[in-house]
C-alpha atoms as a PDB file:
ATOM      1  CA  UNK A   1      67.109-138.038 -75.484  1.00  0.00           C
ATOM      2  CA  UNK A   2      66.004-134.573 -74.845  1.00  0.00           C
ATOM      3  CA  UNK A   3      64.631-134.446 -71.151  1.00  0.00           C
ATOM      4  CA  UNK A   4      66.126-131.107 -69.972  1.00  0.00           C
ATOM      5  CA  UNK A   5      63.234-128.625 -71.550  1.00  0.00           C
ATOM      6  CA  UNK A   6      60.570-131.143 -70.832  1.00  0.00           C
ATOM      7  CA  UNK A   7      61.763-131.770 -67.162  1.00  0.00           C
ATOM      8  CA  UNK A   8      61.800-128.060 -66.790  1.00  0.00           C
ATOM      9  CA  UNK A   9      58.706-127.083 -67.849  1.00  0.00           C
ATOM     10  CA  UNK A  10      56.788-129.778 -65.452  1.00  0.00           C
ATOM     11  CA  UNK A  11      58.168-128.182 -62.895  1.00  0.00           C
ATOM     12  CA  UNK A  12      57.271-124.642 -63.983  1.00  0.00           C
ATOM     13  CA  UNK A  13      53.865-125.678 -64.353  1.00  0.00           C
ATOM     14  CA  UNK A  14      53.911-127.502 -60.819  1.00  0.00           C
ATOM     15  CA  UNK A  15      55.047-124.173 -59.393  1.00  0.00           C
ATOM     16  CA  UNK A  16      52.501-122.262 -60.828  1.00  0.00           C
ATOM     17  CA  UNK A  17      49.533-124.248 -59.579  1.00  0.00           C
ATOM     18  CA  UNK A  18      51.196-125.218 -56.039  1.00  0.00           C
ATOM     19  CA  UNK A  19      51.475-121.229 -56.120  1.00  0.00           C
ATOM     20  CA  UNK A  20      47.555-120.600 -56.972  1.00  0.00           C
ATOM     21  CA  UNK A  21      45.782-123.124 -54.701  1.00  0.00           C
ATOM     22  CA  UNK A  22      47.914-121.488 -51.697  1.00  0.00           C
ATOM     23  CA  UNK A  23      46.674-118.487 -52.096  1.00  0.00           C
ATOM     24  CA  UNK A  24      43.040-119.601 -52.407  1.00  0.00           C
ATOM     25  CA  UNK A  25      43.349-121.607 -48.883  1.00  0.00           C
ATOM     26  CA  UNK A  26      44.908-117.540 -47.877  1.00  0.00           C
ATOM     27  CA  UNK A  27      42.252-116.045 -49.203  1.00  0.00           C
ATOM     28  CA  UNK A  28      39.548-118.088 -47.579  1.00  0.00           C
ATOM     29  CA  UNK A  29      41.072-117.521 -44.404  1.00  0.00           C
ATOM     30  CA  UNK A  30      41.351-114.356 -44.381  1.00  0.00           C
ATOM     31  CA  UNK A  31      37.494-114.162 -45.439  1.00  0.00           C
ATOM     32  CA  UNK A  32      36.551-116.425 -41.938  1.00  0.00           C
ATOM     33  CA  UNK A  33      35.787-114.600 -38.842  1.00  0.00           C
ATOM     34  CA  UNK A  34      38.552-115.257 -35.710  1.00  0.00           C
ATOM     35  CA  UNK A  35      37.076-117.305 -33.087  1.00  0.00           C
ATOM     36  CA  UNK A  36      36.911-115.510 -29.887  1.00  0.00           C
ATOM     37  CA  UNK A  37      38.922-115.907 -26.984  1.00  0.00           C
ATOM     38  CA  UNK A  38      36.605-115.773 -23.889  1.00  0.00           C
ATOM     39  CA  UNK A  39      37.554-112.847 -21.910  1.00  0.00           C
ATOM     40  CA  UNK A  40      37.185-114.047 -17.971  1.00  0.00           C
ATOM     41  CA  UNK A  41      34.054-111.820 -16.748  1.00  0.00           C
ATOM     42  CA  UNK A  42      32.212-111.877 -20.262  1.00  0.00           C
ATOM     43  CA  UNK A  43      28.418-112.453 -20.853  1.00  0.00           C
ATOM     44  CA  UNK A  44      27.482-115.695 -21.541  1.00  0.00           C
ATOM     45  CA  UNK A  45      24.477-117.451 -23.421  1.00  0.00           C
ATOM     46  CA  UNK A  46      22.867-118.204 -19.337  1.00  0.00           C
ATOM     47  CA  UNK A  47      24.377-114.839 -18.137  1.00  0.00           C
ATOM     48  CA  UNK A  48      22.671-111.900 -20.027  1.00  0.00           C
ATOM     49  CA  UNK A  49      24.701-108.991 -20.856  1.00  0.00           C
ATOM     50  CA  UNK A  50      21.926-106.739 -20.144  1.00  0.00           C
ATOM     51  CA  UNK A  51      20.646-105.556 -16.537  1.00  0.00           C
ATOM     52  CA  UNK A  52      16.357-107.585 -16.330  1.00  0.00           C
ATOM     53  CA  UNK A  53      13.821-105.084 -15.296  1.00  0.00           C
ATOM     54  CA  UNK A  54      12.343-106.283 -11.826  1.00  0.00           C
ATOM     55  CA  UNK A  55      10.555-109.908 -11.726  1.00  0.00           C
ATOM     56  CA  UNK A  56      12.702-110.983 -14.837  1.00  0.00           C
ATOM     57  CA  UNK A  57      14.530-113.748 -14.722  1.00  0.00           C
ATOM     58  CA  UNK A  58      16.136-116.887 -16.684  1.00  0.00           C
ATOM     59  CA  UNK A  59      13.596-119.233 -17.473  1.00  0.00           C
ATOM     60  CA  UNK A  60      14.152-122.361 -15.623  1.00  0.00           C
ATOM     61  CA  UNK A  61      16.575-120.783 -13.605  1.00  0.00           C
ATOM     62  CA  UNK A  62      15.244-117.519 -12.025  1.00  0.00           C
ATOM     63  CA  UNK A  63      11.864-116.900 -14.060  1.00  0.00           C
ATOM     64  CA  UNK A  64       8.639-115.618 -11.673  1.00  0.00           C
ATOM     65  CA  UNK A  65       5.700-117.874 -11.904  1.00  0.00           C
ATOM     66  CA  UNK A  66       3.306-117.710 -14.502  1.00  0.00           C
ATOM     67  CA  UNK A  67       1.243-114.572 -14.130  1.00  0.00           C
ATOM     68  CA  UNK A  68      -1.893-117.065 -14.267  1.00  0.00           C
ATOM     69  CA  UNK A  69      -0.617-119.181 -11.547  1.00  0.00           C
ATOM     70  CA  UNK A  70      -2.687-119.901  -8.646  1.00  0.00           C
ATOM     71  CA  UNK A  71      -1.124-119.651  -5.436  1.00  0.00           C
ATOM     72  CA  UNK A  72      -2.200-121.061  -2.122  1.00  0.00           C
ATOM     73  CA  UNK A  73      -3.964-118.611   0.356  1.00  0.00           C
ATOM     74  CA  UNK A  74      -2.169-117.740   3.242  1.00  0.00           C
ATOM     75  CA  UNK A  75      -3.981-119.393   6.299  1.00  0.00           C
ATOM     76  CA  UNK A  76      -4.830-116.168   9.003  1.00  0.00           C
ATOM     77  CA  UNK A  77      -3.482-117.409  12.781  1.00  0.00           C
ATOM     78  CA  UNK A  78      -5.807-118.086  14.557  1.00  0.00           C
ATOM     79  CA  UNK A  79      -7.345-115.583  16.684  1.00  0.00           C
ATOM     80  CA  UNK A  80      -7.969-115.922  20.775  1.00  0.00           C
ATOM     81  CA  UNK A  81     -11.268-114.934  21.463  1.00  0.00           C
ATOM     82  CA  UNK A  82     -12.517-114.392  25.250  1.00  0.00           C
ATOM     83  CA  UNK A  83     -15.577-115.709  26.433  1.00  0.00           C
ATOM     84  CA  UNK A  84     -18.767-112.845  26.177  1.00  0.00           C
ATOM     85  CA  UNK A  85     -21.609-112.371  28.011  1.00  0.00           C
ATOM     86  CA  UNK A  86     -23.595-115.549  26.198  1.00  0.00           C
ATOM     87  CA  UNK A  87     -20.914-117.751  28.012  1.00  0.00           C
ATOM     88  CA  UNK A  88     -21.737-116.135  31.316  1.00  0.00           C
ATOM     89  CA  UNK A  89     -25.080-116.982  31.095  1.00  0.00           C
ATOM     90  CA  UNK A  90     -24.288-120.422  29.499  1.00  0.00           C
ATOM     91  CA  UNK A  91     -22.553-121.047  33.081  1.00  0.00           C
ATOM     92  CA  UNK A  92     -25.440-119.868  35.450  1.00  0.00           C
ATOM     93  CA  UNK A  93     -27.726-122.540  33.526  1.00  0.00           C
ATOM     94  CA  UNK A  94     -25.360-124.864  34.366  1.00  0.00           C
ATOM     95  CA  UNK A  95     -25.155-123.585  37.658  1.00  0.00           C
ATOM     96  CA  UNK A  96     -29.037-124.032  38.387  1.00  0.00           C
ATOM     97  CA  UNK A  97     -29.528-126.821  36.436  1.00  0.00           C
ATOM     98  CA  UNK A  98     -27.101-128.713  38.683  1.00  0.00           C
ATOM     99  CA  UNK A  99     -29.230-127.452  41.714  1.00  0.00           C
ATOM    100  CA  UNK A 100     -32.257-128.812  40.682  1.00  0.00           C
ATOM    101  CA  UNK A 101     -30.608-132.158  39.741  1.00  0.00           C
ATOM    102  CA  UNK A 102     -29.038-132.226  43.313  1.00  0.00           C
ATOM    103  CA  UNK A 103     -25.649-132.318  41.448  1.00  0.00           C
ATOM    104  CA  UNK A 104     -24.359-130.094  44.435  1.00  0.00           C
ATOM    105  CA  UNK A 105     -20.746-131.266  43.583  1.00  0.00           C
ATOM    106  CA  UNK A 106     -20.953-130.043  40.160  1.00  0.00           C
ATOM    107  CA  UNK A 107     -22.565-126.549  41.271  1.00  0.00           C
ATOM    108  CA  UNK A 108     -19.870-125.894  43.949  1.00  0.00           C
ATOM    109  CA  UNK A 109     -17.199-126.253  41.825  1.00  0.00           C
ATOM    110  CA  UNK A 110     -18.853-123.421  39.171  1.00  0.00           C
ATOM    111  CA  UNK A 111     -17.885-120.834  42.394  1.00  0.00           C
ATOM    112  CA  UNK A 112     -14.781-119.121  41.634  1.00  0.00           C
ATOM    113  CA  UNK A 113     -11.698-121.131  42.889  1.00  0.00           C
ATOM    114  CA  UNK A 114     -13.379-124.713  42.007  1.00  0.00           C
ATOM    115  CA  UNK A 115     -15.841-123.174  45.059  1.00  0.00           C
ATOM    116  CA  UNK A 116     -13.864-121.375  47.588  1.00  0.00           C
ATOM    117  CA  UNK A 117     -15.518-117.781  46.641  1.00  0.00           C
ATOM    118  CA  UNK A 118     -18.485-119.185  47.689  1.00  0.00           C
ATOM    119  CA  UNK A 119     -17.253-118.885  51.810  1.00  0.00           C
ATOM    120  CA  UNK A 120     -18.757-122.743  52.237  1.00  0.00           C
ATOM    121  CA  UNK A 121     -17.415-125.997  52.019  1.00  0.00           C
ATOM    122  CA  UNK A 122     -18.530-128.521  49.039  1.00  0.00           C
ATOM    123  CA  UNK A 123     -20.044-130.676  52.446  1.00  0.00           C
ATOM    124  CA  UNK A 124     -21.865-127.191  53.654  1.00  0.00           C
ATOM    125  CA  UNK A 125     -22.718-125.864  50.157  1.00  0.00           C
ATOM    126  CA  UNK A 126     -24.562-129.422  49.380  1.00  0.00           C
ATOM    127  CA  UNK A 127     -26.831-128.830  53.079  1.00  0.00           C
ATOM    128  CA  UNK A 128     -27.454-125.850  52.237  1.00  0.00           C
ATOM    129  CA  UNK A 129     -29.787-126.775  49.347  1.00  0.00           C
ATOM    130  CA  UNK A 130     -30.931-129.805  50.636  1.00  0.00           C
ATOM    131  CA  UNK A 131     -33.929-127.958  51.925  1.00  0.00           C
ATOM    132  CA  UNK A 132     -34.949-127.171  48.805  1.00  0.00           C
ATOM    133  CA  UNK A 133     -37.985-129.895  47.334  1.00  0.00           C
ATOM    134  CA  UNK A 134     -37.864-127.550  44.230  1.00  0.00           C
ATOM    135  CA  UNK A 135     -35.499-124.731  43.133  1.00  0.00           C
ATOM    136  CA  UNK A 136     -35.691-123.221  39.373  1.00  0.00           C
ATOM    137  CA  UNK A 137     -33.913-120.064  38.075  1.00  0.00           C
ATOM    138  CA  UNK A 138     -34.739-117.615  35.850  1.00  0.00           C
ATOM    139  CA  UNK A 139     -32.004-115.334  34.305  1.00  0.00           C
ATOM    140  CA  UNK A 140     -32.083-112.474  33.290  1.00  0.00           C
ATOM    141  CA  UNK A 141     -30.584-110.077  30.671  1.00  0.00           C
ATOM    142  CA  UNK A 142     -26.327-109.969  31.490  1.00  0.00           C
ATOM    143  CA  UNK A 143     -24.600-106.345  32.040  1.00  0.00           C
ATOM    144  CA  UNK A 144     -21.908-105.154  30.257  1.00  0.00           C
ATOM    145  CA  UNK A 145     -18.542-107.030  30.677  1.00  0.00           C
ATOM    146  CA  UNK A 146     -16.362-104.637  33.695  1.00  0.00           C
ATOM    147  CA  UNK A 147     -12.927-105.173  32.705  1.00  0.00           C
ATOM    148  CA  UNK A 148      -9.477-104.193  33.931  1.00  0.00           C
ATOM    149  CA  UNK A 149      -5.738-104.805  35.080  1.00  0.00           C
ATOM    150  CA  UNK A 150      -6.852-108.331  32.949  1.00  0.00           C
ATOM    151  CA  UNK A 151      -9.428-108.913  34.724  1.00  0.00           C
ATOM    152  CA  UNK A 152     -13.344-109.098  34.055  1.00  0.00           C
ATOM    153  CA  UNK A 153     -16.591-109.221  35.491  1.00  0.00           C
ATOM    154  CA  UNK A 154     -20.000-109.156  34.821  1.00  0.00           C
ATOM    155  CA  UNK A 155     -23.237-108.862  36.766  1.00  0.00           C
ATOM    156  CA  UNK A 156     -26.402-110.939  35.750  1.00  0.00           C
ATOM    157  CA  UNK A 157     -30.189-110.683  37.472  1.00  0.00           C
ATOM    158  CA  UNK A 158     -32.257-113.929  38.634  1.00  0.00           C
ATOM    159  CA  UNK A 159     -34.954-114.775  40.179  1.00  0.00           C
ATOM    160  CA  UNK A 160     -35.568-118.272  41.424  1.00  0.00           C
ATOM    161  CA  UNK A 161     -38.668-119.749  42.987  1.00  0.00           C
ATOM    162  CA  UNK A 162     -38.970-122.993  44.370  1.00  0.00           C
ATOM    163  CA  UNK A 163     -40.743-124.703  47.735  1.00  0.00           C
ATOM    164  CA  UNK A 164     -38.922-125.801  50.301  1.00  0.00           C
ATOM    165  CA  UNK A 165     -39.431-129.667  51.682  1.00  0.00           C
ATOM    166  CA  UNK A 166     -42.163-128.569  54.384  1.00  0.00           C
ATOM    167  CA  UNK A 167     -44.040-127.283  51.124  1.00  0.00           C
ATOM    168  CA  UNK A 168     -43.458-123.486  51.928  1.00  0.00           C
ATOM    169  CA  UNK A 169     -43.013-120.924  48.705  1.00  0.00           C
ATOM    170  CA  UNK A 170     -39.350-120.010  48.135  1.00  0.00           C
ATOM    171  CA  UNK A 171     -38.547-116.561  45.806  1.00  0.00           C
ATOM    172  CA  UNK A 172     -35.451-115.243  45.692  1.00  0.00           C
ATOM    173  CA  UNK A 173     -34.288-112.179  43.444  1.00  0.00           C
ATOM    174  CA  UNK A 174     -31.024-110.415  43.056  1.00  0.00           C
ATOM    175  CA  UNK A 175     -28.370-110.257  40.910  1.00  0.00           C
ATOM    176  CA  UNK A 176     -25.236-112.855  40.717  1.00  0.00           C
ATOM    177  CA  UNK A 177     -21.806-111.455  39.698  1.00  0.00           C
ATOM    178  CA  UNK A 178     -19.245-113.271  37.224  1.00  0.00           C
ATOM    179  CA  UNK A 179     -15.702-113.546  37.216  1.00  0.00           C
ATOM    180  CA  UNK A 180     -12.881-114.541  35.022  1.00  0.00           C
ATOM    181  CA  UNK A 181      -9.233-113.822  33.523  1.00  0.00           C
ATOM    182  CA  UNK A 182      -8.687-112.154  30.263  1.00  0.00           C
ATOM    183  CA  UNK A 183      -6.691-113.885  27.596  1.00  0.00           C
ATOM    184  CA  UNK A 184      -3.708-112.819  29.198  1.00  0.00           C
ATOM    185  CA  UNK A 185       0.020-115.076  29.607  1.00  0.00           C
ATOM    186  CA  UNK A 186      -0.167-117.990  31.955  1.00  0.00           C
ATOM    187  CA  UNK A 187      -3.931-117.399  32.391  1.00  0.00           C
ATOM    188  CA  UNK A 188      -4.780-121.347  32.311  1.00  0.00           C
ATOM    189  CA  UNK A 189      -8.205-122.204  30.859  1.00  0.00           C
ATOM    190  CA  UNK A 190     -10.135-122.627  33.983  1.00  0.00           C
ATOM    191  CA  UNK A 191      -9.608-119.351  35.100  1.00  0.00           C
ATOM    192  CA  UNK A 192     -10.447-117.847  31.746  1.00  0.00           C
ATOM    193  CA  UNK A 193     -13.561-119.262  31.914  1.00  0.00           C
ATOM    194  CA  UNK A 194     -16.580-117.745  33.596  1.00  0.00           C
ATOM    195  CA  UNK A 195     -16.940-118.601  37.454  1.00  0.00           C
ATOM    196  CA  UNK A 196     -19.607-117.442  40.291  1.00  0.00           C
ATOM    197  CA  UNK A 197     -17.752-114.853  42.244  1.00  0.00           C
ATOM    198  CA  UNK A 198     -20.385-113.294  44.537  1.00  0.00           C
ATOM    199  CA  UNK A 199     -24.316-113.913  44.888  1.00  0.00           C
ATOM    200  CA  UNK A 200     -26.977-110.959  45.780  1.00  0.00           C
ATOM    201  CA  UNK A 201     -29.874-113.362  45.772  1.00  0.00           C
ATOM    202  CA  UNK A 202     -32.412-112.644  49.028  1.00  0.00           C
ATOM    203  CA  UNK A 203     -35.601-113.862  49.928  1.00  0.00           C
ATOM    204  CA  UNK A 204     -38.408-112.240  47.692  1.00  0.00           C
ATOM    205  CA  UNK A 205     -42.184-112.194  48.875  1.00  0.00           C
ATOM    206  CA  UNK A 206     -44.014-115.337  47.288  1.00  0.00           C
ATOM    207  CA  UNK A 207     -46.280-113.035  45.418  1.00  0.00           C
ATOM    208  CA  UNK A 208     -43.598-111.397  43.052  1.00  0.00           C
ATOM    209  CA  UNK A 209     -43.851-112.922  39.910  1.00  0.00           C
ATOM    210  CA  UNK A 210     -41.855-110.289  38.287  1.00  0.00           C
ATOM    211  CA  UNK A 211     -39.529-111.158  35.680  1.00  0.00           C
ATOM    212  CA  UNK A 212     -36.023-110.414  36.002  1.00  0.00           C
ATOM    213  CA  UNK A 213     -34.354-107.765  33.038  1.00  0.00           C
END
């Protein structure tokens, strides 16, 4: 039996395609880009390679809001505000009101230093008014506020008329000054506030009706 060619040529053959198909799988390779080998410091897809222009960012990461987004207004601290001349004169009807309700208490303590600036007790302040049978105030227009060194003042005319218990005419006419303490560190509210500090009120002839400006 001849085998010897037939075994040889098989195994030419075999050669020749094992031969072909490797370099196909070569050439394909060679065709394929590397893969990269990440380089420690590189760009990466969340880390652009490029420097953003101001208010750029990653979206979901750094982006700015929405251009159309509306933001909450920034709520202004509150402002102190000291009490004006429309206080002042808020406190003297107070003030005279309480006289002619016989709420002598009440009046005393609108004096400056809850009543000592008036020079009386709140016992000799009360009998001094208990003369009275009728006592009304009218005020007038209030100065300009005098202020300094923190603290303020302000000078207001009135006239009152009244009748005393015997049924003799009272008038009185002068003006009444104001005092407080600007809005200034430790100032507590009651001294902030408006309080009687001195009186010019004196005995007016019954006749004078004049107004007080």
């Amino acid at each position: 039996m001849r085998t010897g060619p037939i075994a040889g040529l098989a195994l030419l053959l075999s050669a020749c395609g094992g031969s072909g198909e490797g370099n196909e799988a070569a050439a394909n390779d060679a065709a394929a880009p590397a893969e990269p080998t990440p380089v420690a410091g590189a760009p990466t897809p969340v880390t652009p390679s490029t420097s953003l222009p101001p208010g750029d960012g990653i979206p979901g990461v750094s982006a700015p809001p929405p251009a159309n987004e509306v933001r909450p207004a920034a709520i202004p601290a509150p402002i102190a505000t000291e009490a004006g001349p429309q206080d002042a004169v808020a406190v003297l009807n107070q003030y005279f009101a309480a006289i002619s309700s016989r709420r002598y208490d009440e009046a005393y303590r609108l004096w400056n230093g809850r009543g000592e600036a008036s020079g009386m007790s709140a016992k000799a302040f009360a009998d001094s008014f208990a003369k009275y049978a009728e006592y009304r105030a009218t005020i007038g227009t209030p100065g300009r506020i005098d202020a300094g060194a923190g603290q303020r003042y302000i000078e207001i005319p009135v006239q009152v008329t009244g009748r005393l218990r015997d049924g003799t005419p009272v008038s009185l006419a002068g003006p009444v000054i104001l005092h407080g303490t600007g809005d200034i560190d430790g100032a507590t509210a009651e001294q902030r506030s408006w309080r009687i500090e001195n009186s010019g009120l004196k005995p007016r002839p019954t006749t004078d009706t004049a107004t007080p400006r």
